[in-house]
C-alpha atoms as a PDB file:
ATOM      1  CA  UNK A   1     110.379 103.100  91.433  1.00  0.00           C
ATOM      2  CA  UNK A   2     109.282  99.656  90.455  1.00  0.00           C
ATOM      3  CA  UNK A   3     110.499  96.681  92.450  1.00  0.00           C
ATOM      4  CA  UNK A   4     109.710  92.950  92.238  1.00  0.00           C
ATOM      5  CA  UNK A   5     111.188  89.301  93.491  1.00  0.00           C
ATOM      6  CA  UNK A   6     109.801  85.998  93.301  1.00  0.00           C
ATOM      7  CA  UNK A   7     106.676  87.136  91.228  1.00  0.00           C
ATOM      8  CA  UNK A   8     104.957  84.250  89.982  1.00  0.00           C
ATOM      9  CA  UNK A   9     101.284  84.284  87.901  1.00  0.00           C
ATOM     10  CA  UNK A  10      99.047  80.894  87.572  1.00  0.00           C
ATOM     11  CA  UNK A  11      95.868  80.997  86.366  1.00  0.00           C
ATOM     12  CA  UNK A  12      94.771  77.204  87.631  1.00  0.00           C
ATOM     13  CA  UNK A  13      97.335  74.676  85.981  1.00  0.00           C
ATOM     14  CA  UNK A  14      98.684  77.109  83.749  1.00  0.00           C
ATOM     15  CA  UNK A  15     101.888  78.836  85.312  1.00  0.00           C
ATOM     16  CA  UNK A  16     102.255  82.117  83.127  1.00  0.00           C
ATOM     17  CA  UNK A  17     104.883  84.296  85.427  1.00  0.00           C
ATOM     18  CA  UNK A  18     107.620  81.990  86.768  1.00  0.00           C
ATOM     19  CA  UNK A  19     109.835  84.049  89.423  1.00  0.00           C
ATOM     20  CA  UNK A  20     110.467  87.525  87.610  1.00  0.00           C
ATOM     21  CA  UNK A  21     112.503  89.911  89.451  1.00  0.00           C
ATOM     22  CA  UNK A  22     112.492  93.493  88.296  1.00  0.00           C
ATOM     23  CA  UNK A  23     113.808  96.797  89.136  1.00  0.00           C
ATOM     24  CA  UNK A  24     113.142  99.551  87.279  1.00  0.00           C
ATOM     25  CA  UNK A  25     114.389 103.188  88.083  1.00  0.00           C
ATOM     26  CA  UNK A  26     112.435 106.469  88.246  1.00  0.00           C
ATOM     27  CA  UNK A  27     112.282 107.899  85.246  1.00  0.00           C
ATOM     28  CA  UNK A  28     113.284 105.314  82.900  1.00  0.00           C
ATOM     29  CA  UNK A  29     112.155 104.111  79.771  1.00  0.00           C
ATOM     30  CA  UNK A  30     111.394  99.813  79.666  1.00  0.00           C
ATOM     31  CA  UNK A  31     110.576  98.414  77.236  1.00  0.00           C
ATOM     32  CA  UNK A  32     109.419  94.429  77.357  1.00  0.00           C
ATOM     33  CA  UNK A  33     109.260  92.030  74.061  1.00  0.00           C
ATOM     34  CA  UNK A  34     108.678  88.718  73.716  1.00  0.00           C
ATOM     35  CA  UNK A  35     106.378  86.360  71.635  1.00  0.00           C
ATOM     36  CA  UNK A  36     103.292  85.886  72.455  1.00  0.00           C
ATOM     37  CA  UNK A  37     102.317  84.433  75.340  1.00  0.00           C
ATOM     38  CA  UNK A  38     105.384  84.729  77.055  1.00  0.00           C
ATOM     39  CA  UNK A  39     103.746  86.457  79.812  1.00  0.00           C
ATOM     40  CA  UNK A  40     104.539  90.572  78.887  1.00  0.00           C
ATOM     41  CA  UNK A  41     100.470  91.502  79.107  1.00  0.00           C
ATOM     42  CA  UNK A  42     100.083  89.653  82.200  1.00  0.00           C
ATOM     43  CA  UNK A  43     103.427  91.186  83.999  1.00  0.00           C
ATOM     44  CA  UNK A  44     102.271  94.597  83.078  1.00  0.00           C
ATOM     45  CA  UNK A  45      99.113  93.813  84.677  1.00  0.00           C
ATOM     46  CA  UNK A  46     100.113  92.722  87.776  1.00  0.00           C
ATOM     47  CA  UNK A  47     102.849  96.043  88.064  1.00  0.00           C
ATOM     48  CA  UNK A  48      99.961  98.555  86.980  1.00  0.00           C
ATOM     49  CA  UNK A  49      98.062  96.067  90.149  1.00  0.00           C
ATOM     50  CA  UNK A  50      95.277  95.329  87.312  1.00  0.00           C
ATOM     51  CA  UNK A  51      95.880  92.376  88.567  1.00  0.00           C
ATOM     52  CA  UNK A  52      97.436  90.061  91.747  1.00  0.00           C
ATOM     53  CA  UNK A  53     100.105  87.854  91.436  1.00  0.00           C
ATOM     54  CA  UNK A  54      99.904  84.205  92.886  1.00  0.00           C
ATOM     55  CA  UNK A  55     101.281  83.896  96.470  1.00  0.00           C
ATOM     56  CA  UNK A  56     104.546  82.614  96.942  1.00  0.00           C
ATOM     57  CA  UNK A  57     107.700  82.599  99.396  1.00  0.00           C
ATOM     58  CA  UNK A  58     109.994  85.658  99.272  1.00  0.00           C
ATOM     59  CA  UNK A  59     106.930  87.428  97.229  1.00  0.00           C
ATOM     60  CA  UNK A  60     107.504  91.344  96.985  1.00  0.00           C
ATOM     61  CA  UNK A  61     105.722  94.177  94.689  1.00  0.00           C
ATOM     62  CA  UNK A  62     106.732  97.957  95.782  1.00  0.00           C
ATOM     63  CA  UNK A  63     106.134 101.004  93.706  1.00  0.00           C
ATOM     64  CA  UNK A  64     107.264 104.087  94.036  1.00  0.00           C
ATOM     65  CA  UNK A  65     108.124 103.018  97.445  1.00  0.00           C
ATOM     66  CA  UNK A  66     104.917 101.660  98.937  1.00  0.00           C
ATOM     67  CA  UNK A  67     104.274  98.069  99.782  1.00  0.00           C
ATOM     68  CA  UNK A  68     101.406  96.562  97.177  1.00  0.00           C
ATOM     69  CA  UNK A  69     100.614  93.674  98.756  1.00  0.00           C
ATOM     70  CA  UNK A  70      99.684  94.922 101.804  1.00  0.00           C
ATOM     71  CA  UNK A  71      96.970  96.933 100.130  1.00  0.00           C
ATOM     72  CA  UNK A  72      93.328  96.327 100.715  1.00  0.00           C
ATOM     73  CA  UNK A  73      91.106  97.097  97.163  1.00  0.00           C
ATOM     74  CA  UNK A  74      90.023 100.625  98.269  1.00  0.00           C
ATOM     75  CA  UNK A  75      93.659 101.744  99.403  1.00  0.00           C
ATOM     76  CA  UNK A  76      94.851  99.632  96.182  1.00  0.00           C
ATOM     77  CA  UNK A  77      92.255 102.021  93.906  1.00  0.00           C
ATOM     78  CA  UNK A  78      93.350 105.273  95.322  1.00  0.00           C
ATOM     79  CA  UNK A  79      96.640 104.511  94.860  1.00  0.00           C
ATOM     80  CA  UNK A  80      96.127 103.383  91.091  1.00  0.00           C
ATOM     81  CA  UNK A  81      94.426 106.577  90.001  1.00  0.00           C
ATOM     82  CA  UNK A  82      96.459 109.158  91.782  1.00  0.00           C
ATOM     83  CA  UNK A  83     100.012 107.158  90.999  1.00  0.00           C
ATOM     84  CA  UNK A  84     100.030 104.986  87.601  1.00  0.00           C
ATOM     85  CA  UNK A  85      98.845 106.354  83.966  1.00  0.00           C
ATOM     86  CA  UNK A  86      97.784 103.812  81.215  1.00  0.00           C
ATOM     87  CA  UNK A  87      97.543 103.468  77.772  1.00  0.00           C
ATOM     88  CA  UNK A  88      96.503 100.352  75.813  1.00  0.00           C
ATOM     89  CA  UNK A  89      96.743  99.251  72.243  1.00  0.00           C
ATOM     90  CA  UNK A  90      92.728 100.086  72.294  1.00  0.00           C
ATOM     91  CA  UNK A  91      92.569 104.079  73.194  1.00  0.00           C
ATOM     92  CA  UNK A  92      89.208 102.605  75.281  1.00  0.00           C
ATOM     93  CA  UNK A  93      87.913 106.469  75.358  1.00  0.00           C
ATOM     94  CA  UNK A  94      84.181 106.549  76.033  1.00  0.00           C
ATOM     95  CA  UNK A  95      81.943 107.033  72.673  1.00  0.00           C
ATOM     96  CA  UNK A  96      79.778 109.175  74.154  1.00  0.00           C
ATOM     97  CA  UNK A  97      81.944 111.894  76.161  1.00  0.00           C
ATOM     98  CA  UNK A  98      84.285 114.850  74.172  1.00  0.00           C
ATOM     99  CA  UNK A  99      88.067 114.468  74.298  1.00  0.00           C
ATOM    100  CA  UNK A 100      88.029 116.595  77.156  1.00  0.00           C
ATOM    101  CA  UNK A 101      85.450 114.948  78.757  1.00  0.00           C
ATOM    102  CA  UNK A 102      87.010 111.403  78.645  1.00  0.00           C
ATOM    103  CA  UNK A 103      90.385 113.343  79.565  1.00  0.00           C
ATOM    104  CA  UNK A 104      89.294 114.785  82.900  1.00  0.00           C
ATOM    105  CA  UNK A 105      87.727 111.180  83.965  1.00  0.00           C
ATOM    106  CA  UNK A 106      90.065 110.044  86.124  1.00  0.00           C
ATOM    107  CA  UNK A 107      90.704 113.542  87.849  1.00  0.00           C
ATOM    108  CA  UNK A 108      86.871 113.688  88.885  1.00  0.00           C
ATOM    109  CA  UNK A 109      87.185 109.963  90.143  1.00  0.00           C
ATOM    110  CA  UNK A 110      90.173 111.119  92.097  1.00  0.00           C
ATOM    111  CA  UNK A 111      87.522 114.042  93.682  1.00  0.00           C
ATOM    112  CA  UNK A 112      89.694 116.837  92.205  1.00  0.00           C
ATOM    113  CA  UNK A 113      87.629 120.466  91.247  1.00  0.00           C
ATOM    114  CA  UNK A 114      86.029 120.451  87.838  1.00  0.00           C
ATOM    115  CA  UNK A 115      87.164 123.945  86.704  1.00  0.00           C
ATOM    116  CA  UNK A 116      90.900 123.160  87.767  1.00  0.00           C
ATOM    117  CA  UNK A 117      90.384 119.776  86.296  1.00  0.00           C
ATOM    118  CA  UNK A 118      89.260 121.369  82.654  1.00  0.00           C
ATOM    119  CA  UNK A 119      92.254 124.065  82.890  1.00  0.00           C
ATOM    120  CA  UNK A 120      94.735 121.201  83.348  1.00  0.00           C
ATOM    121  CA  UNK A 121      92.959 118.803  80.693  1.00  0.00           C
ATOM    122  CA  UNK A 122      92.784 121.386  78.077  1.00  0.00           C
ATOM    123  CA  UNK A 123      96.791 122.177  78.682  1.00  0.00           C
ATOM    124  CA  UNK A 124      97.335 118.590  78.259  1.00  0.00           C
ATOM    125  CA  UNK A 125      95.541 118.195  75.339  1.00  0.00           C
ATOM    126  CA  UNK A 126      96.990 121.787  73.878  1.00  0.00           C
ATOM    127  CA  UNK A 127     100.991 120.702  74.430  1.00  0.00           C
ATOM    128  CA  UNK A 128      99.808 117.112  72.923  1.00  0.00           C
ATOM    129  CA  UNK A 129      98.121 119.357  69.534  1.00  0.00           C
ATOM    130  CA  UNK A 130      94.859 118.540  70.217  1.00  0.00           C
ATOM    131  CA  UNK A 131      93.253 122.186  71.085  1.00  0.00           C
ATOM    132  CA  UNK A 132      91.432 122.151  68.313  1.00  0.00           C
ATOM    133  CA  UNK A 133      89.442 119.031  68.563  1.00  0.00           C
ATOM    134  CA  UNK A 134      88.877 119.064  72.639  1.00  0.00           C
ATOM    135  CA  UNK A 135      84.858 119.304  71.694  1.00  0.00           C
ATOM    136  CA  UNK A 136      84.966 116.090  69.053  1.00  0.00           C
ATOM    137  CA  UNK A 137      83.333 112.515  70.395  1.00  0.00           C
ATOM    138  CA  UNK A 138      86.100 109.849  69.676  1.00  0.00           C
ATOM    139  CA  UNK A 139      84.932 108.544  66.495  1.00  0.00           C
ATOM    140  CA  UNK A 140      85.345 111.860  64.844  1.00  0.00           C
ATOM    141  CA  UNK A 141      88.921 111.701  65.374  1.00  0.00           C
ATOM    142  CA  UNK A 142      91.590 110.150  63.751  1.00  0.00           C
ATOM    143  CA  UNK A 143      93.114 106.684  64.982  1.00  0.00           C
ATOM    144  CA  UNK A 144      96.625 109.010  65.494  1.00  0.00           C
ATOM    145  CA  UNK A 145      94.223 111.677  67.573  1.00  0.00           C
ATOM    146  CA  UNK A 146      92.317 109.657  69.617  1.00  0.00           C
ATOM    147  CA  UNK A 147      95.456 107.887  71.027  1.00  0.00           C
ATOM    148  CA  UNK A 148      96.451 111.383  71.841  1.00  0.00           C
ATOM    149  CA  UNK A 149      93.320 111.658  73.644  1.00  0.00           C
ATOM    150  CA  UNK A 150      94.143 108.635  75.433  1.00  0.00           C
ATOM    151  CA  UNK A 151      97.986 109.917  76.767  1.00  0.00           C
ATOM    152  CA  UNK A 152      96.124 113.255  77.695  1.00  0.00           C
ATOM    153  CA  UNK A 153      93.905 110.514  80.064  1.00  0.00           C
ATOM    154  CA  UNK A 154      96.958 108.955  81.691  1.00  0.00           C
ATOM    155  CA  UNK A 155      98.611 112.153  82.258  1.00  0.00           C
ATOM    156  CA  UNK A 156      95.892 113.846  84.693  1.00  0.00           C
ATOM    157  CA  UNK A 157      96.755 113.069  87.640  1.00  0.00           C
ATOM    158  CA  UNK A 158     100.345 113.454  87.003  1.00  0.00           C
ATOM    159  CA  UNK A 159     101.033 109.795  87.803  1.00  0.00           C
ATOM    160  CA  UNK A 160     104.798 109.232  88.494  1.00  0.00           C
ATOM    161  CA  UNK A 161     104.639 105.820  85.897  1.00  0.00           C
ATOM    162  CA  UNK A 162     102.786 105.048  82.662  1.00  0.00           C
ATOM    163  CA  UNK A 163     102.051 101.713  81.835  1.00  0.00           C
ATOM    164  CA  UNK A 164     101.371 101.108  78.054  1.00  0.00           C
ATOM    165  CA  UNK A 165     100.719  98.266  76.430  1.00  0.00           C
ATOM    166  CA  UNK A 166     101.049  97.919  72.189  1.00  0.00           C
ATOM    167  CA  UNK A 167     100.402 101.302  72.684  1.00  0.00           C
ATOM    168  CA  UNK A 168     100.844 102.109  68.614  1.00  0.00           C
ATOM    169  CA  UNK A 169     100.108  98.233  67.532  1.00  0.00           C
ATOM    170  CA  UNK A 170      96.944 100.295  66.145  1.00  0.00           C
ATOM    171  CA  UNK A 171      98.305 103.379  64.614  1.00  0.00           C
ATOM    172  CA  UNK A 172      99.838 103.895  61.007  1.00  0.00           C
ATOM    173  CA  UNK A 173     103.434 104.583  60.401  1.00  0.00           C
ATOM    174  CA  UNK A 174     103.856 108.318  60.771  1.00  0.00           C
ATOM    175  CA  UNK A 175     101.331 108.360  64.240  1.00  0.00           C
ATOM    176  CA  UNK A 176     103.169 105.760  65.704  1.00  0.00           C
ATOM    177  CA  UNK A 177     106.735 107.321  65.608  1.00  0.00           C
ATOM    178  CA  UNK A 178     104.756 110.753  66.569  1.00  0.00           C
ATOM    179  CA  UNK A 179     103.275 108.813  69.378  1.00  0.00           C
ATOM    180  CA  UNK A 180     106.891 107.016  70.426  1.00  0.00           C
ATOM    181  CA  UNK A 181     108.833 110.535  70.351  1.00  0.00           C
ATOM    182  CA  UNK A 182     106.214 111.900  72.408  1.00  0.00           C
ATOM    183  CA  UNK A 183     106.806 109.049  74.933  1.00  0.00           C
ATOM    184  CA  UNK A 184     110.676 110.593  75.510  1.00  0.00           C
ATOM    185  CA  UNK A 185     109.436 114.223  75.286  1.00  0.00           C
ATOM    186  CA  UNK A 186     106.944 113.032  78.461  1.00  0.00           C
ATOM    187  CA  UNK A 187     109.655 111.243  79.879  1.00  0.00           C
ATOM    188  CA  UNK A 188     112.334 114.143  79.710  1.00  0.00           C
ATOM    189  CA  UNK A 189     110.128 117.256  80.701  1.00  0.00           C
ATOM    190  CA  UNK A 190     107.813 115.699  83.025  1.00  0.00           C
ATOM    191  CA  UNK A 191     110.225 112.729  84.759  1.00  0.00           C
ATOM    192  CA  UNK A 192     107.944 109.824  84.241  1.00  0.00           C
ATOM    193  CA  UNK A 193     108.755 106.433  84.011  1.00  0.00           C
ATOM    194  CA  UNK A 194     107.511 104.424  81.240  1.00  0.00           C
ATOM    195  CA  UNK A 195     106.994 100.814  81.589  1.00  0.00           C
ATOM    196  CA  UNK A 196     105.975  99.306  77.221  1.00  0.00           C
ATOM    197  CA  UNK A 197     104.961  96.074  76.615  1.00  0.00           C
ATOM    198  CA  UNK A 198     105.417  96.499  72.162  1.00  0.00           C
ATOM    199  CA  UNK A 199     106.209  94.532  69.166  1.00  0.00           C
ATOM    200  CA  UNK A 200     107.270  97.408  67.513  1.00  0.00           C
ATOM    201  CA  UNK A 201     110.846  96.751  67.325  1.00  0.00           C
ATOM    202  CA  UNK A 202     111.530  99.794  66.848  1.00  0.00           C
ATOM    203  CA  UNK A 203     110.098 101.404  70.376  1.00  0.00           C
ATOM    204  CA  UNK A 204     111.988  98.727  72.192  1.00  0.00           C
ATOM    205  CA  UNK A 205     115.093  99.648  70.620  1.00  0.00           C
ATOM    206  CA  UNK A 206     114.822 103.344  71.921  1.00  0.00           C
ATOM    207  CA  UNK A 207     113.809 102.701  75.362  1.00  0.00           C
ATOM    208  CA  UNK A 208     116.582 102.939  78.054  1.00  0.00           C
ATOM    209  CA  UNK A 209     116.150  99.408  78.438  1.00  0.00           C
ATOM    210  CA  UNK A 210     115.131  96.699  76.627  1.00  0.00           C
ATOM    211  CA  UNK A 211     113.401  93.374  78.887  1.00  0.00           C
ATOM    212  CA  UNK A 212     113.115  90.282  76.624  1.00  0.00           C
ATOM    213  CA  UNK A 213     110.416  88.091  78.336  1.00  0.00           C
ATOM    214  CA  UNK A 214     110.401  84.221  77.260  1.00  0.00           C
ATOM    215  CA  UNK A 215     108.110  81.528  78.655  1.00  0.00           C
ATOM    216  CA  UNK A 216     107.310  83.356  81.688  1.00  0.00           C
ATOM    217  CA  UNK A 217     110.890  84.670  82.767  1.00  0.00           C
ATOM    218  CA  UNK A 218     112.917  87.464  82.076  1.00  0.00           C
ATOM    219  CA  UNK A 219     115.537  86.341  80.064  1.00  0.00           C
ATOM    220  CA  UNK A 220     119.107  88.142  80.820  1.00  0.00           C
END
């Protein structure tokens, strides 16, 4: 699903990915740790292709079976929204749209229909217990719903991986472990693959996988 070698990150003198090589299977849960600055936010960047990795010898980025690199930005974008999900630690819903609103976004930037669009969105937000609030702005939910709000987002297009990163570093006790659970419900009925950057031991403990990332490298 997710394949790397050689990936290496500089931003001028500062080398921040140093060679990682990654596979990661469909439909498995990875989780990646490290202190900060070890590189986690950056490596999840570059695999959700937020961002490009420096060019090097024997460089390689394929997901879900498609060669990355060889992208140009508008091929790169179409790919992103139909293919890859994200959540971040900041549910970044817009203020001034519903929770069905900011849900269908990324369907109507894809150029799917608005009424099948709305059907689908509302399901998502139903099955996630949100039916109730589909009409409320963002800051008339709770910090639990409105990352609820933001899963319903990533889940749209039915990408085949979600990319989340400190996706509960926000959220009280109870929401977070709702939130984490909900992660392997996704992940069991749906067949997603889950890539987490967290310091929320434990998430990292429950994933399939556990990455430890230190000074750039994945340690082993």
């Amino acid at each position: 699903m997710i394949q790397t070698k050689n990936l290496h990150k500089y931003y001028d003198q500062l080398h921040v990915l140093k060679g990682v090589d990654l596979h990661i299977k469909k439909g498995e849960i990875v989780s990646i740790v490290g202190a900060s600055g070890a590189g986690k936010t950056t490596l999840l960047q570059i695999l959700g292709t937020l961002d490009k990795p420096s060019q090097d010898n024997g460089l390689e980025l394929r997901i879900n079976n498609e060669d990355i690199l060889s992208m140009n930005d508008k091929t790169l974008s179409k790919f992103r929204n139909l293919n890859l999900g994200f959540i971040f630690q900041f549910h970044q819903l817009l203020p001034e749209f519903t929770a069905l609103e900011n849900v269908c976004i990324p369907a109507f930037i894809a150029n799917r229909p608005k009424q099948e669009t709305e059907i689908e969105a509302k399901k998502l937000l139903d099955y996630l217990g949100l039916s109730h609030r589909i009409n409320h702005k963002p800051n008339e939910l709770s910090g639990g719903e409105q990352q609820r709000v933001a899963v319903a987002r990533a889940l749209i297009n039915k990408p085949a991986i979600i990319f989340a990163d400190e996706p509960s570093g926000n959220l009280d006790t109870a929401s977070a472990e709702n939130l984490h659970q909900l992660f392997f419900k996704l992940r069991d009925e749906l067949g997603q693959t889950f890539v987490i950057v967290t310091h929320n031991e434990d998430l990292a403990n429950m994933a399939d996988r556990k990455l430890i990332m230190v000074d750039g490298q994945i340690s082993n």
